[in-house]
N, C-alpha and C. Protein backbone atom coordinates (compact mmCIF):
# COMPACT_ATOMS: atom_id res chain seq x y z
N UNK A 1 0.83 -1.20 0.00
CA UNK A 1 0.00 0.00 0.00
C UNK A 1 0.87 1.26 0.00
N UNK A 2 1.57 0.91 0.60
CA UNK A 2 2.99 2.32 0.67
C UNK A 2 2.90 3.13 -0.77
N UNK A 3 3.74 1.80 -1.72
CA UNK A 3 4.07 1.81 -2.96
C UNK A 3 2.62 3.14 -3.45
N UNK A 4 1.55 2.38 -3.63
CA UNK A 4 0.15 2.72 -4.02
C UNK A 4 0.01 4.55 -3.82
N UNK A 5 0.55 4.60 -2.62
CA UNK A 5 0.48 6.00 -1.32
C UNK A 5 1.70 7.12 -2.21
N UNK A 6 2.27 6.53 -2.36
CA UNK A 6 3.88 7.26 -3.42
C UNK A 6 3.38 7.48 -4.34
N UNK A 7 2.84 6.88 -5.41
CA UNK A 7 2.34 7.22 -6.86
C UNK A 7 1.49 8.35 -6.98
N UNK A 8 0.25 7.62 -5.54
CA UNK A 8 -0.59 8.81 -5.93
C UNK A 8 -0.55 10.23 -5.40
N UNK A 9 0.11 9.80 -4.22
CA UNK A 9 0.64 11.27 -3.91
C UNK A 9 1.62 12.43 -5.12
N UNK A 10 2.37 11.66 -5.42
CA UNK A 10 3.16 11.87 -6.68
C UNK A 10 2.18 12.48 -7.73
N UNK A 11 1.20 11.80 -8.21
CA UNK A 11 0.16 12.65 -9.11
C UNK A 11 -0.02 13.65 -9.02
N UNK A 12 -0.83 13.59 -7.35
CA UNK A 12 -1.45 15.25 -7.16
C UNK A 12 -0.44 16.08 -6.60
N UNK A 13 1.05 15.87 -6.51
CA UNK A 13 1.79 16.96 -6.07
C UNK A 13 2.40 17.19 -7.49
N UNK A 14 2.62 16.57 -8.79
CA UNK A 14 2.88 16.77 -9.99
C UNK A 14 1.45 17.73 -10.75
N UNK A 15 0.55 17.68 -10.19
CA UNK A 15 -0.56 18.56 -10.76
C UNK A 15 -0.74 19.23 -10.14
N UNK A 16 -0.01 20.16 -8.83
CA UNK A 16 0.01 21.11 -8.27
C UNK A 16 -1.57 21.08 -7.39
N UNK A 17 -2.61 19.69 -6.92
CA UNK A 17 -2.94 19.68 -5.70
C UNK A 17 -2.99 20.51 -4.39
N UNK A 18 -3.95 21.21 -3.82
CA UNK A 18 -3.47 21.82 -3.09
C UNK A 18 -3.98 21.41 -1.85
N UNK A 19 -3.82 21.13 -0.88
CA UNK A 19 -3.56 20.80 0.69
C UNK A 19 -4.36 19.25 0.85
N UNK A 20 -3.81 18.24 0.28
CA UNK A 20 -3.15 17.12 0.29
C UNK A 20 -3.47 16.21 2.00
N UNK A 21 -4.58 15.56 2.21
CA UNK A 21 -4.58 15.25 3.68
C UNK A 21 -4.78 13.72 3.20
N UNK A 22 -4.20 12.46 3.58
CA UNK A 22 -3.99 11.01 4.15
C UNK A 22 -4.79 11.04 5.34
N UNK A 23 -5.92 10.23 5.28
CA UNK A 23 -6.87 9.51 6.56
C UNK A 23 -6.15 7.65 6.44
N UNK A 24 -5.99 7.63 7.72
CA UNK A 24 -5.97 6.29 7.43
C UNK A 24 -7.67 5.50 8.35
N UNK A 25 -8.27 4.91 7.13
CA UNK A 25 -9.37 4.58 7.54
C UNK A 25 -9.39 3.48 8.17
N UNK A 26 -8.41 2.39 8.22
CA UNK A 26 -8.75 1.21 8.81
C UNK A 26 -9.20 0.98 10.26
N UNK A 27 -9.88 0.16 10.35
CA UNK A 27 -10.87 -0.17 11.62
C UNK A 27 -11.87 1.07 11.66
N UNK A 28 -12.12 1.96 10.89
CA UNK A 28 -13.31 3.11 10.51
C UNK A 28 -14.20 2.37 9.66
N UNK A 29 -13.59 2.69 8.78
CA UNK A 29 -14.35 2.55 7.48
C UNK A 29 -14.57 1.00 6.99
N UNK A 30 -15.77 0.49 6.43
CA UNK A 30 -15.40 -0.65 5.34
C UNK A 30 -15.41 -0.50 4.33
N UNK A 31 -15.21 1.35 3.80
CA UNK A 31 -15.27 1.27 2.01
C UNK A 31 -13.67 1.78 1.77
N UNK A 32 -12.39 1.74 2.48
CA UNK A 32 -11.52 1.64 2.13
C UNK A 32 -10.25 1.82 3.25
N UNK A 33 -9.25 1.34 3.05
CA UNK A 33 -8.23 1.35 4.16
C UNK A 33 -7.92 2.98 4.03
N UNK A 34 -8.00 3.96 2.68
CA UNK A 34 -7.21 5.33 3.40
C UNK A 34 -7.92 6.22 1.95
N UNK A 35 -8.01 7.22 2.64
CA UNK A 35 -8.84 8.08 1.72
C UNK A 35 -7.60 9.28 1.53
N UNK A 36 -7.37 9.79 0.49
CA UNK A 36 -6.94 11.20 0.29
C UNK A 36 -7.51 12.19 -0.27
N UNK A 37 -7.64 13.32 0.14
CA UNK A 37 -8.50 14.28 0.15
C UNK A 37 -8.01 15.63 -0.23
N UNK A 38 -7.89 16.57 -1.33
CA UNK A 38 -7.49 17.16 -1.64
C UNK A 38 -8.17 18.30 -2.82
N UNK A 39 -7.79 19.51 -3.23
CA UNK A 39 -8.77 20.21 -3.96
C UNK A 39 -7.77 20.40 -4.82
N UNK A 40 -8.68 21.30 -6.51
CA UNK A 40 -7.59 22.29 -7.06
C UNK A 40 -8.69 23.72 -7.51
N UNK A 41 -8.42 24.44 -8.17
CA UNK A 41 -8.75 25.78 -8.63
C UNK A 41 -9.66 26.30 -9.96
N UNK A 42 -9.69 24.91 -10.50
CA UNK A 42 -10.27 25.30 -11.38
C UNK A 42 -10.81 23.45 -11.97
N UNK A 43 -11.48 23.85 -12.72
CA UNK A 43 -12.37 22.83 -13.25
C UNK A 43 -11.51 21.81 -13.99
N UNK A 44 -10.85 22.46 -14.58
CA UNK A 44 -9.62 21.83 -15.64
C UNK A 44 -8.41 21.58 -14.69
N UNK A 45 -8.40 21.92 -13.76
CA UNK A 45 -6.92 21.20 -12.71
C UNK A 45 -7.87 20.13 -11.89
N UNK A 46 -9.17 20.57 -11.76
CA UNK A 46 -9.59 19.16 -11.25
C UNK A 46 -9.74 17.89 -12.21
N UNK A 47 -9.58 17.82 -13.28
CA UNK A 47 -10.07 17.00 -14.02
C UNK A 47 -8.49 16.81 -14.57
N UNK A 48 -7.37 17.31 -14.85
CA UNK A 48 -5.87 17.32 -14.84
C UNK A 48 -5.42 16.17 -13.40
N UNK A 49 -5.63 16.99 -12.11
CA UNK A 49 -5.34 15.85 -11.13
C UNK A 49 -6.30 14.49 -11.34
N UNK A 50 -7.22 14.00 -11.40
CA UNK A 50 -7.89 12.98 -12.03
C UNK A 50 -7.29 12.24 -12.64
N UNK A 51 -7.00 12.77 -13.62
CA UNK A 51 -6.81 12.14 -15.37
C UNK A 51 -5.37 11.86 -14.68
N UNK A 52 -4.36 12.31 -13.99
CA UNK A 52 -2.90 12.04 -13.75
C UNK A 52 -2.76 10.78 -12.70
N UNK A 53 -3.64 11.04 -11.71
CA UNK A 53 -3.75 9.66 -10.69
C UNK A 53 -4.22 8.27 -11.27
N UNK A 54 -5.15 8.27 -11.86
CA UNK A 54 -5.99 7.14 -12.95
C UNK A 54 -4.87 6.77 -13.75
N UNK A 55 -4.17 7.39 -14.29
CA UNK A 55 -2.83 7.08 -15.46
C UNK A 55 -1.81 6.65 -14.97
N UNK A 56 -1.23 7.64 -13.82
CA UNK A 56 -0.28 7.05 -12.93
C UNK A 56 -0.14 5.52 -12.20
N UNK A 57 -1.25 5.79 -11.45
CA UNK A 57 -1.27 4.16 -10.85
C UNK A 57 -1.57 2.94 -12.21
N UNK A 58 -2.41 3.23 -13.22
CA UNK A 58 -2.44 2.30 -14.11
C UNK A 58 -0.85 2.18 -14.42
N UNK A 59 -0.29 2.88 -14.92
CA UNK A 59 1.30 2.54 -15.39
C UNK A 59 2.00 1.50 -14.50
N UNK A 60 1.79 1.86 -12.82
CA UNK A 60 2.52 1.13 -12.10
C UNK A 60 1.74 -0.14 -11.80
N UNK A 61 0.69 -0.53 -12.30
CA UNK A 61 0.40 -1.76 -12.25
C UNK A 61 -1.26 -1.76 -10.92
N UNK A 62 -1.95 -0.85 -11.11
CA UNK A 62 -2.46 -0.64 -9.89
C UNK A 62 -3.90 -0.82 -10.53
N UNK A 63 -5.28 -0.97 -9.81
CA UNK A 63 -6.53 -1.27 -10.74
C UNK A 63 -6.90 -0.40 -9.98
N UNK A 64 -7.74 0.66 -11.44
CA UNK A 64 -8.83 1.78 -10.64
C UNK A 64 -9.43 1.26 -11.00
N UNK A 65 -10.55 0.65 -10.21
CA UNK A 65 -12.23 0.37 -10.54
C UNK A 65 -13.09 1.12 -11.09
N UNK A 66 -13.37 2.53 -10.72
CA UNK A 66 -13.91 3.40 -11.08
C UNK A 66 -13.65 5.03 -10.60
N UNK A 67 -13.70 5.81 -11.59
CA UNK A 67 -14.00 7.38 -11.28
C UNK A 67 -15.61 8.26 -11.75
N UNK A 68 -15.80 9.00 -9.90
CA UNK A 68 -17.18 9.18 -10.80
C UNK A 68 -16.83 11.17 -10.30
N UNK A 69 -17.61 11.81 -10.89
CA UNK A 69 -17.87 12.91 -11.26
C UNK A 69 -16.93 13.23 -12.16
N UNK A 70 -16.34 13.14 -12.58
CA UNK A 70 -15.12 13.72 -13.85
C UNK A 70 -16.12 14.73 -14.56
N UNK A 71 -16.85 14.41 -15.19
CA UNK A 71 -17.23 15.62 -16.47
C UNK A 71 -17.71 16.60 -15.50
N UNK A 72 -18.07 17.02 -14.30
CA UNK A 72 -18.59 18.01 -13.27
C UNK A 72 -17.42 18.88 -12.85
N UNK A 73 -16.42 18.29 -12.49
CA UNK A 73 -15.02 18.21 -12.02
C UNK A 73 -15.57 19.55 -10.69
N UNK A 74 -16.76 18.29 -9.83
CA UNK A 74 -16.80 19.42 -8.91
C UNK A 74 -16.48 18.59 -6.91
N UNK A 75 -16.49 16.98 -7.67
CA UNK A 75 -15.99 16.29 -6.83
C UNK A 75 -15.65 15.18 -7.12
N UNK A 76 -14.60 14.62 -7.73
CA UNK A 76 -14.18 13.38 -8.22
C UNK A 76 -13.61 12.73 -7.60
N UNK A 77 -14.04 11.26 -7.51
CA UNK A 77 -13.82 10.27 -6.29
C UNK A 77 -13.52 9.16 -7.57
N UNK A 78 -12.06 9.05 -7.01
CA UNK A 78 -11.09 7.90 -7.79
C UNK A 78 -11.37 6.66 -6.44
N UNK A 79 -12.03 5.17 -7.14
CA UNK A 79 -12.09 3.98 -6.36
C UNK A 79 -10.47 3.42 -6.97
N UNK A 80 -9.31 3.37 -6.01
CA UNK A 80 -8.63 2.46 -6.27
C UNK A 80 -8.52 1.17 -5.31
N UNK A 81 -9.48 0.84 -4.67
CA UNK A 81 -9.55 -0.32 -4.30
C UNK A 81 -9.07 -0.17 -2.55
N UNK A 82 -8.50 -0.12 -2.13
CA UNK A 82 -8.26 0.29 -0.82
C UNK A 82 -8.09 1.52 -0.31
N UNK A 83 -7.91 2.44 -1.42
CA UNK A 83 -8.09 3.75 -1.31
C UNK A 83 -8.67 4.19 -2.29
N UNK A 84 -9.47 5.69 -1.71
CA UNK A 84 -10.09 6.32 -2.76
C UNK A 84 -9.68 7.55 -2.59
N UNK A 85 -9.67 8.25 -3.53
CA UNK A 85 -8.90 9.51 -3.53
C UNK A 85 -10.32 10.45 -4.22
N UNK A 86 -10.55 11.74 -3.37
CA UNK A 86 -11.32 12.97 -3.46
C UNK A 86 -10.43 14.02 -3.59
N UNK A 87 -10.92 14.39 -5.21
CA UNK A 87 -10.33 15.43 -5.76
C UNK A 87 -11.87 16.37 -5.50
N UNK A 88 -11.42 17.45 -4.79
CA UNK A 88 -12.66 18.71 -4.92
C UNK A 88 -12.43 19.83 -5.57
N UNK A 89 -13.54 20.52 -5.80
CA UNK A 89 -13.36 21.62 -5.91
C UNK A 89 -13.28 22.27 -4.44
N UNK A 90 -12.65 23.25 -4.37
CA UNK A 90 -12.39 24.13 -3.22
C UNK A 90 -13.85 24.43 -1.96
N UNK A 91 -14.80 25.16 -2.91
CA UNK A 91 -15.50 24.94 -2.35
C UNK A 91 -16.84 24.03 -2.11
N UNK A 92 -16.35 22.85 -2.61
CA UNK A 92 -17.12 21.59 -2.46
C UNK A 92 -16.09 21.33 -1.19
N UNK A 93 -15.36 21.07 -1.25
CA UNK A 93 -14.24 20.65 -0.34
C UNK A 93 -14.80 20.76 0.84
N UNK A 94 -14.95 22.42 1.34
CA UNK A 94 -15.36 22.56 2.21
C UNK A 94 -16.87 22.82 2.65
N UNK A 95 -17.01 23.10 1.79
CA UNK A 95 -18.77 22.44 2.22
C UNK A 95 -19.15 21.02 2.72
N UNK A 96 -18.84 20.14 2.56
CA UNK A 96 -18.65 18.40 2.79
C UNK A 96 -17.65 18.13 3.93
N UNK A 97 -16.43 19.19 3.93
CA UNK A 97 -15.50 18.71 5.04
C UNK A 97 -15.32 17.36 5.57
N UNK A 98 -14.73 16.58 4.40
CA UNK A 98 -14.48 15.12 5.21
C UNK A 98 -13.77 14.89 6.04
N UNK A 99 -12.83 15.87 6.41
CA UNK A 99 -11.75 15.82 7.40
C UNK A 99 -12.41 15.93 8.77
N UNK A 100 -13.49 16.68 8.41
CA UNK A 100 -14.23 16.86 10.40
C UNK A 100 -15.29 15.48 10.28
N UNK A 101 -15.99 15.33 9.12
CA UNK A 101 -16.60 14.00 8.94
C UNK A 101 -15.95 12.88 9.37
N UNK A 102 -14.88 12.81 9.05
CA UNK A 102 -14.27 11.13 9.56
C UNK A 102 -12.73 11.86 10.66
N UNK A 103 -13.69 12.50 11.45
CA UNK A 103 -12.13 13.56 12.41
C UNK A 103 -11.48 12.74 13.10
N UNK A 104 -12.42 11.00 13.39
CA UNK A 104 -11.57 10.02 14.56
C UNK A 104 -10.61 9.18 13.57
N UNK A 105 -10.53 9.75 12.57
CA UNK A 105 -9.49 8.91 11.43
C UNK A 105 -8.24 10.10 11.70
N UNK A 106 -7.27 8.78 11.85
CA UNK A 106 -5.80 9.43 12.01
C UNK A 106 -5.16 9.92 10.40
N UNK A 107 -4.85 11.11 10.83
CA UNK A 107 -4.23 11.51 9.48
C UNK A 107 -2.32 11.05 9.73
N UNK A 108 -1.95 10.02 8.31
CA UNK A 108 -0.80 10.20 8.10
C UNK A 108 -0.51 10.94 7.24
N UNK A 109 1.66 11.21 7.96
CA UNK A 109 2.24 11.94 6.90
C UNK A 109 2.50 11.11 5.46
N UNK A 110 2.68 12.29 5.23
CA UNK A 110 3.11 11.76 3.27
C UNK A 110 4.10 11.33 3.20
N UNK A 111 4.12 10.46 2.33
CA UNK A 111 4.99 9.44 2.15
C UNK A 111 6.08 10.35 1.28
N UNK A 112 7.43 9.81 1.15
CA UNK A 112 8.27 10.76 0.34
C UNK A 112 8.17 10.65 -1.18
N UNK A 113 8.51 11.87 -2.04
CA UNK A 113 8.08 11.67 -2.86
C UNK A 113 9.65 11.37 -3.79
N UNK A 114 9.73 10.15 -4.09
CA UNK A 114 10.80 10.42 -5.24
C UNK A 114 11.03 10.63 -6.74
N UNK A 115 11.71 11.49 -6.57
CA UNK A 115 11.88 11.46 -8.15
C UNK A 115 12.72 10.51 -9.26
């Protein structure tokens, strides 16, 4: 899962992502071990971070099941299978606030990113 955690972090810090939060859901949740949660600025950087995570992890060998809101690009939720990753818009982001929603989920740090 590490591996998984590197790539996609790697995406959304290569598409300029902005404030980037790791829940680790396990023993929370049963719809995934770790959610990442993150916004961008515009409609087209949300749908840029999307399109880069979905590509990314496919390259490294990883199965996205599904992405849903893409053509809205006003909250896109990448299923990669133990994690799902929420790309928002800013202020979807915070209107929904999943971070106070799931607040008894421990946030980890980010994994390093190599180049």
């Amino acid at each position: 899962m590490a591996d998984l955690l590197q790539v996609v972090y790697k995406a959304l810090d290569d598409k300029r992502a902005e404030d980037i939060v790791i829940l680790n859901m396990k023993n929370i949740s049963l719809l995934a071990d770790y959610f990442i949660i993150c916004h961008g600025n515009s409609d087209r950087q949300i749908q840029a971070i999307a399109r880069e995570v979905k590509e990314k992890a496919e390259e490294n060998g990883f199965d996205v099941r599904r992405i849903e809101g893409y053509d809205s690009a006003r909250w896109i939720l990448i299923d990669l299978g133990d994690m799902v990753v929420h790309v928002f818009n800013k202020d979807e982001r915070q209107f929904y606030n999943l971070e106070r929603l799931w607040g008894d989920a421990p946030q980890i740090e980010v994994p390093s990113v190599s180049e």
